[in-house]
N, C-alpha and C. Protein backbone atom coordinates (compact mmCIF):
# COMPACT_ATOMS: atom_id res chain seq x y z
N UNK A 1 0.84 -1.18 0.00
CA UNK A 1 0.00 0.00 0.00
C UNK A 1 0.88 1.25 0.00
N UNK A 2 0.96 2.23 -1.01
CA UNK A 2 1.50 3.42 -1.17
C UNK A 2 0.64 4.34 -0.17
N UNK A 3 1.87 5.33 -0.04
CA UNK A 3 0.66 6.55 0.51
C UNK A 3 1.72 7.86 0.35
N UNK A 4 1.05 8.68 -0.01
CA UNK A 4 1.62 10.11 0.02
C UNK A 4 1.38 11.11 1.39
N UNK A 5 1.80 12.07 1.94
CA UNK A 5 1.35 12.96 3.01
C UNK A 5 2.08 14.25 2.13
N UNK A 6 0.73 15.01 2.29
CA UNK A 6 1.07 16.79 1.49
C UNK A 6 0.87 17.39 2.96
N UNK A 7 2.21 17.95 2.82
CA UNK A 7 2.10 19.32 3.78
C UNK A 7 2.05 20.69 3.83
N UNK A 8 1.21 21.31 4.18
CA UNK A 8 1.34 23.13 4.28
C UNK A 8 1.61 23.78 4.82
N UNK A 9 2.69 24.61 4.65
CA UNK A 9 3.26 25.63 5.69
C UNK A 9 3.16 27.16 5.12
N UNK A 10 2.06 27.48 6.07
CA UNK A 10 1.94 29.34 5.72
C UNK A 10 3.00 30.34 5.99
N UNK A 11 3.52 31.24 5.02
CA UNK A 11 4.49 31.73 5.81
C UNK A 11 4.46 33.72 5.34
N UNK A 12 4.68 34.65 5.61
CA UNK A 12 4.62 35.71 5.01
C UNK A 12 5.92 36.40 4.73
N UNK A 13 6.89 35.57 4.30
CA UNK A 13 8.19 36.10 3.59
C UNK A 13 8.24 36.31 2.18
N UNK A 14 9.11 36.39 1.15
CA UNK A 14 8.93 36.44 -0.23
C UNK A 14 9.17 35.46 -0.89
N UNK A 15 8.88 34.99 -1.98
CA UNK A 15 9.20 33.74 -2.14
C UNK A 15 10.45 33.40 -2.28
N UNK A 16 11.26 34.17 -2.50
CA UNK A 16 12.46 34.05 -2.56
C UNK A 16 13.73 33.97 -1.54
N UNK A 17 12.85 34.51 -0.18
CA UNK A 17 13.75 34.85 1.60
C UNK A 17 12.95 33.15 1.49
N UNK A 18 11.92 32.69 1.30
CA UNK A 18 11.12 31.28 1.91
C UNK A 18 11.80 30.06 1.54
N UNK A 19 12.10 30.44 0.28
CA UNK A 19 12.80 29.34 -1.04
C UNK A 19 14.73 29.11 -0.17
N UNK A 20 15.66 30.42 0.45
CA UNK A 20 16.40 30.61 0.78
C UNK A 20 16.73 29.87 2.28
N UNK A 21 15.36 30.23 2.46
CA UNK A 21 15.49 29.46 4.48
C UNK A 21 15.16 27.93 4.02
N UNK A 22 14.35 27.66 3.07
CA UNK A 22 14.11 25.52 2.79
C UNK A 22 15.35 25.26 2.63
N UNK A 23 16.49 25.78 1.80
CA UNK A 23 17.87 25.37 0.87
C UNK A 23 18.45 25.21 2.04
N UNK A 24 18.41 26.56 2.88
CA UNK A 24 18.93 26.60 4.62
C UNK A 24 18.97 25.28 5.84
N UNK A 25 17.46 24.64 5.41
CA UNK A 25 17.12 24.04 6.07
C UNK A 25 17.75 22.21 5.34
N UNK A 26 17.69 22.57 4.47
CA UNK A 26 18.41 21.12 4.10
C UNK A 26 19.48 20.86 3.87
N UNK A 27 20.42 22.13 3.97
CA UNK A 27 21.66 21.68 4.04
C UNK A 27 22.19 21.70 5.75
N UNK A 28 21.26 22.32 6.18
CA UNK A 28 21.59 21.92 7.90
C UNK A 28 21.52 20.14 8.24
N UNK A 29 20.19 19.86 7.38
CA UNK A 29 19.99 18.51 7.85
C UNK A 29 21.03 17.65 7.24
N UNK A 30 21.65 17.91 5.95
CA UNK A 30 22.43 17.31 5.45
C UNK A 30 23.83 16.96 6.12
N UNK A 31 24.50 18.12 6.56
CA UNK A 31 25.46 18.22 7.82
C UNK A 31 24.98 17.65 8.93
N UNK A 32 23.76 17.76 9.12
CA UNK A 32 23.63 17.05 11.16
C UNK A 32 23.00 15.22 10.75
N UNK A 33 22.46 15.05 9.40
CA UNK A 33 22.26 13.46 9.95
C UNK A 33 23.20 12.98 8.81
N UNK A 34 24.41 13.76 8.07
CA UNK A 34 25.62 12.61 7.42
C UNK A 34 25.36 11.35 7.83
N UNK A 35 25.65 10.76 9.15
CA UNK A 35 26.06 9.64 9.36
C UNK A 35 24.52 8.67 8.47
N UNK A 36 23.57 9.31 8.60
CA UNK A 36 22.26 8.45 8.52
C UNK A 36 21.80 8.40 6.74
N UNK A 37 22.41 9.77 6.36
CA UNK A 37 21.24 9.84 4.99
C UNK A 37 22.56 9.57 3.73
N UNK A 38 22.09 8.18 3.15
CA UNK A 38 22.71 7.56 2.31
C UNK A 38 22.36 8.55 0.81
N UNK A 39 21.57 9.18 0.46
CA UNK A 39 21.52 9.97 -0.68
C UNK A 39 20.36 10.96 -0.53
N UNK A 40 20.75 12.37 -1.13
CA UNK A 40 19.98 13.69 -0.65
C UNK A 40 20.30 14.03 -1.85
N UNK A 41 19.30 14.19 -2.71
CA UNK A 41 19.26 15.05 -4.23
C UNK A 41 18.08 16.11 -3.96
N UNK A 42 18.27 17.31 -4.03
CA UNK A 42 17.12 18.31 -4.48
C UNK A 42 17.47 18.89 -5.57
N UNK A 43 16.66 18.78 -6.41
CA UNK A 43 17.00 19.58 -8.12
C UNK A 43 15.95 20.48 -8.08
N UNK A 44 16.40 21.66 -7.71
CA UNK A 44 15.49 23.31 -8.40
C UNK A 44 15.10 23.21 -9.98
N UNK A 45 14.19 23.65 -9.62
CA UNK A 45 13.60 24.29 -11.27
C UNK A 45 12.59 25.72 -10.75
N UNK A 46 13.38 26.79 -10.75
CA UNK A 46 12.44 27.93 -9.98
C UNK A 46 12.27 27.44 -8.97
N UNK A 47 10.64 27.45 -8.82
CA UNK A 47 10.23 27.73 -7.22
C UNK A 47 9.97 26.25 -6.49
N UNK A 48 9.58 25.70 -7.47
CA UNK A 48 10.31 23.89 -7.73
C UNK A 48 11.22 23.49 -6.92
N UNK A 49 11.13 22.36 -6.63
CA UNK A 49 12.08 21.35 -6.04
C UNK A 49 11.75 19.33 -6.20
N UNK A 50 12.53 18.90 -7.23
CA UNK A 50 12.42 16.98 -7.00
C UNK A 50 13.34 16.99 -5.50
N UNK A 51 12.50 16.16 -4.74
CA UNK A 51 13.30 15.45 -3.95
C UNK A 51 13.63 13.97 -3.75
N UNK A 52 15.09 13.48 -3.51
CA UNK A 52 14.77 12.34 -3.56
C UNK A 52 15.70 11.76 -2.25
N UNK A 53 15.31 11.06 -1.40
CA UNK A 53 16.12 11.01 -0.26
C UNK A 53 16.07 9.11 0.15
N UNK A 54 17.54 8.83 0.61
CA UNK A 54 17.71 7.36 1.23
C UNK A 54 18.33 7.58 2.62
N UNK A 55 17.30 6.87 3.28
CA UNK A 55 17.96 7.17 4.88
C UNK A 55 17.99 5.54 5.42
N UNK A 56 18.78 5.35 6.64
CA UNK A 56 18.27 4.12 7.24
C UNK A 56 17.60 2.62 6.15
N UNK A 57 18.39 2.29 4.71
CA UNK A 57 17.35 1.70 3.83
C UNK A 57 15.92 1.79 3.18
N UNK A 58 15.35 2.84 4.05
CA UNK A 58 14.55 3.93 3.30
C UNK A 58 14.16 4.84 2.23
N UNK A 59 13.49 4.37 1.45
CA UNK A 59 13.80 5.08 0.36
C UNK A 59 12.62 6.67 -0.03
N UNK A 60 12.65 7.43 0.15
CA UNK A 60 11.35 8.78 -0.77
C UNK A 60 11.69 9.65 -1.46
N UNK A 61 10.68 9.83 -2.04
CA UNK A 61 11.16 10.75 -2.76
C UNK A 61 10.11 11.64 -3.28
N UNK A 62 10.10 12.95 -3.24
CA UNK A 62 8.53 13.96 -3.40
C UNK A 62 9.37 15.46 -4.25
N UNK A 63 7.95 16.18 -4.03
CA UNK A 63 7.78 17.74 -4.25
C UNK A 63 8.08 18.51 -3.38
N UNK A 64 8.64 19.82 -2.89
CA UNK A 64 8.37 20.64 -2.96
C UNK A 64 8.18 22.03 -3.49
N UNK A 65 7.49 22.69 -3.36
CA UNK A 65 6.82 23.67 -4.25
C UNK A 65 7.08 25.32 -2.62
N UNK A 66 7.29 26.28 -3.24
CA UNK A 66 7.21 27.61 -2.34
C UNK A 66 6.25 28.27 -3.45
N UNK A 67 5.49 28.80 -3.06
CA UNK A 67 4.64 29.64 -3.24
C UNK A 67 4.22 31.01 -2.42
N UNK A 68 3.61 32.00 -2.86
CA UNK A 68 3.62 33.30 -2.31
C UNK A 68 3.36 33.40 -0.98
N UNK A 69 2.06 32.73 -0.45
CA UNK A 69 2.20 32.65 1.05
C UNK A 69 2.53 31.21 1.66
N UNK A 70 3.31 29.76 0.96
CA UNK A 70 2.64 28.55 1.67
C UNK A 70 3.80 27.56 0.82
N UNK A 71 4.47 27.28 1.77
CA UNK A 71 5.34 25.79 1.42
C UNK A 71 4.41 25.04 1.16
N UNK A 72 4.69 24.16 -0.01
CA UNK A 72 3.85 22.71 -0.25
C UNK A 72 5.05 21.62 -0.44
N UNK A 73 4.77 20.69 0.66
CA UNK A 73 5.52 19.40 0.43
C UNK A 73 4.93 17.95 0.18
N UNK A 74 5.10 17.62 -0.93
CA UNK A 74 4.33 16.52 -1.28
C UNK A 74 4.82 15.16 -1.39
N UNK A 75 5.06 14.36 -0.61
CA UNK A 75 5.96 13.09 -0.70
C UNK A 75 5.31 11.91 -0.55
N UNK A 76 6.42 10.55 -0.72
CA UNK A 76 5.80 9.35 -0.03
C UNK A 76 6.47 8.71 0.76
N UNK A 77 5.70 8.21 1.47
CA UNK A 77 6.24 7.92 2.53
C UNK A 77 6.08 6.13 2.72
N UNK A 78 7.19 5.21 2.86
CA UNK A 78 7.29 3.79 2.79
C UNK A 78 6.65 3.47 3.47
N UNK A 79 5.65 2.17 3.01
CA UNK A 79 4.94 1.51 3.47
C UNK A 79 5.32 1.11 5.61
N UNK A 80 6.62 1.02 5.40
CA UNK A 80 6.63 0.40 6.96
C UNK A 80 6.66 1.45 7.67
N UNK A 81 6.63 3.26 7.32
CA UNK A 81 7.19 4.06 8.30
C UNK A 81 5.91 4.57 7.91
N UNK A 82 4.71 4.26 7.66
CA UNK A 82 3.22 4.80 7.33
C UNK A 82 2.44 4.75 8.99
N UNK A 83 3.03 3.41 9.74
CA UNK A 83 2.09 3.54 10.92
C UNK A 83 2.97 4.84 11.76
N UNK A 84 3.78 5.79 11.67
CA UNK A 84 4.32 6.73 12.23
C UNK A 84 3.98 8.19 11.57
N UNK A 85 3.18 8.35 10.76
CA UNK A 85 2.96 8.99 10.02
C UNK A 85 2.72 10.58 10.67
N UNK A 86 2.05 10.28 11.51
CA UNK A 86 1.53 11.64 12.25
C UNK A 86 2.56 12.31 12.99
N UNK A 87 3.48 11.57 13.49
CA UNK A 87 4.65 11.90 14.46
C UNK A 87 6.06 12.85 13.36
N UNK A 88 5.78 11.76 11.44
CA UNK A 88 6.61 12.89 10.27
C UNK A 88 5.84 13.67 10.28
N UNK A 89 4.81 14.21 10.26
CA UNK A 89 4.06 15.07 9.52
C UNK A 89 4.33 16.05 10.79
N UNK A 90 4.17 16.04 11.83
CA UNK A 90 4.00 17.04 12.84
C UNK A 90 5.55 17.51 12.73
N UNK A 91 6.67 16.46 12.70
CA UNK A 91 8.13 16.81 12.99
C UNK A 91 8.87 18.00 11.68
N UNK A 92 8.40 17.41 10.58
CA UNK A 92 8.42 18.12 9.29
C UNK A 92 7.95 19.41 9.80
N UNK A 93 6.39 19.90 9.95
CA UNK A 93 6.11 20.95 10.00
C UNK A 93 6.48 21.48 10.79
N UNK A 94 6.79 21.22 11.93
CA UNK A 94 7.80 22.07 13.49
C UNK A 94 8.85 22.29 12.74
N UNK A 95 9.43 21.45 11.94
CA UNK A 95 11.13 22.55 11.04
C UNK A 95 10.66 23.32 10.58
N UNK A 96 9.80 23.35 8.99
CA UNK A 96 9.43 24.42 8.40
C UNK A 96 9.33 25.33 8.64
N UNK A 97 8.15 24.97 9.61
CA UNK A 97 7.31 26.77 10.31
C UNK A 97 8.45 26.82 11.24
N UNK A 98 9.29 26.42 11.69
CA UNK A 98 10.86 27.58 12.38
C UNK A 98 11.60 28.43 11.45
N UNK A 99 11.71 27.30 10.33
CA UNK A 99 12.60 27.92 9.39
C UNK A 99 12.14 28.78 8.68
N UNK A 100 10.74 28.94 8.22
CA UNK A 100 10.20 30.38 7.62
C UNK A 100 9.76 31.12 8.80
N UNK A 101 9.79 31.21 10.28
CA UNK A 101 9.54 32.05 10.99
C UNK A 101 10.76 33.26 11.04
């Protein structure tokens, strides 16, 4: 069973200070979980972003999108880490909304 989780984060910066603090935010994570994340690709296209990430034998890979007022993150999330779902979705959005605060 597949499943996707879309997330929204409102924020009132420009899209371009919003787009600046996500890049911010993933190369922090990139430096603090090295030991864990076996491959981290984000490819821009504008306001665009493919993501594709391997952690722990884990594999996802999604969207995100910045828009004028509202991060959109659109991913999937592996079947075995689906019964935890609420605990990514809440942890994700506690970074975001710091990082565009």
């Amino acid at each position: 069973m597949e499943s996707n989780m879309t997330i929204q984060i409102e924020h009132r910066l420009s899209k371009e200070e919003a787009r600046n603090r996500i890049e911010q935010l993933i190369e922090r994570y990139k430096k603090e979980y090295n030991a864990d994340i076996q491959e981290l690709v984000v490819d821009w296209a504008g306001d665009r972003a493919h993501i594709r990430m391997k952690a722990k034998g884990y594999s996802t890979s999604g969207n995100l999108e910045v828009r004028d007022s509202v991060v959109e993150l659109d991913f999937y999330v592996p079947f075995m880490l689906q019964i935890f779902s609420k605990k990514i979705k809440s942890a994700i959005s506690d970074e975001i909304q710091q990082s565009l605060a």
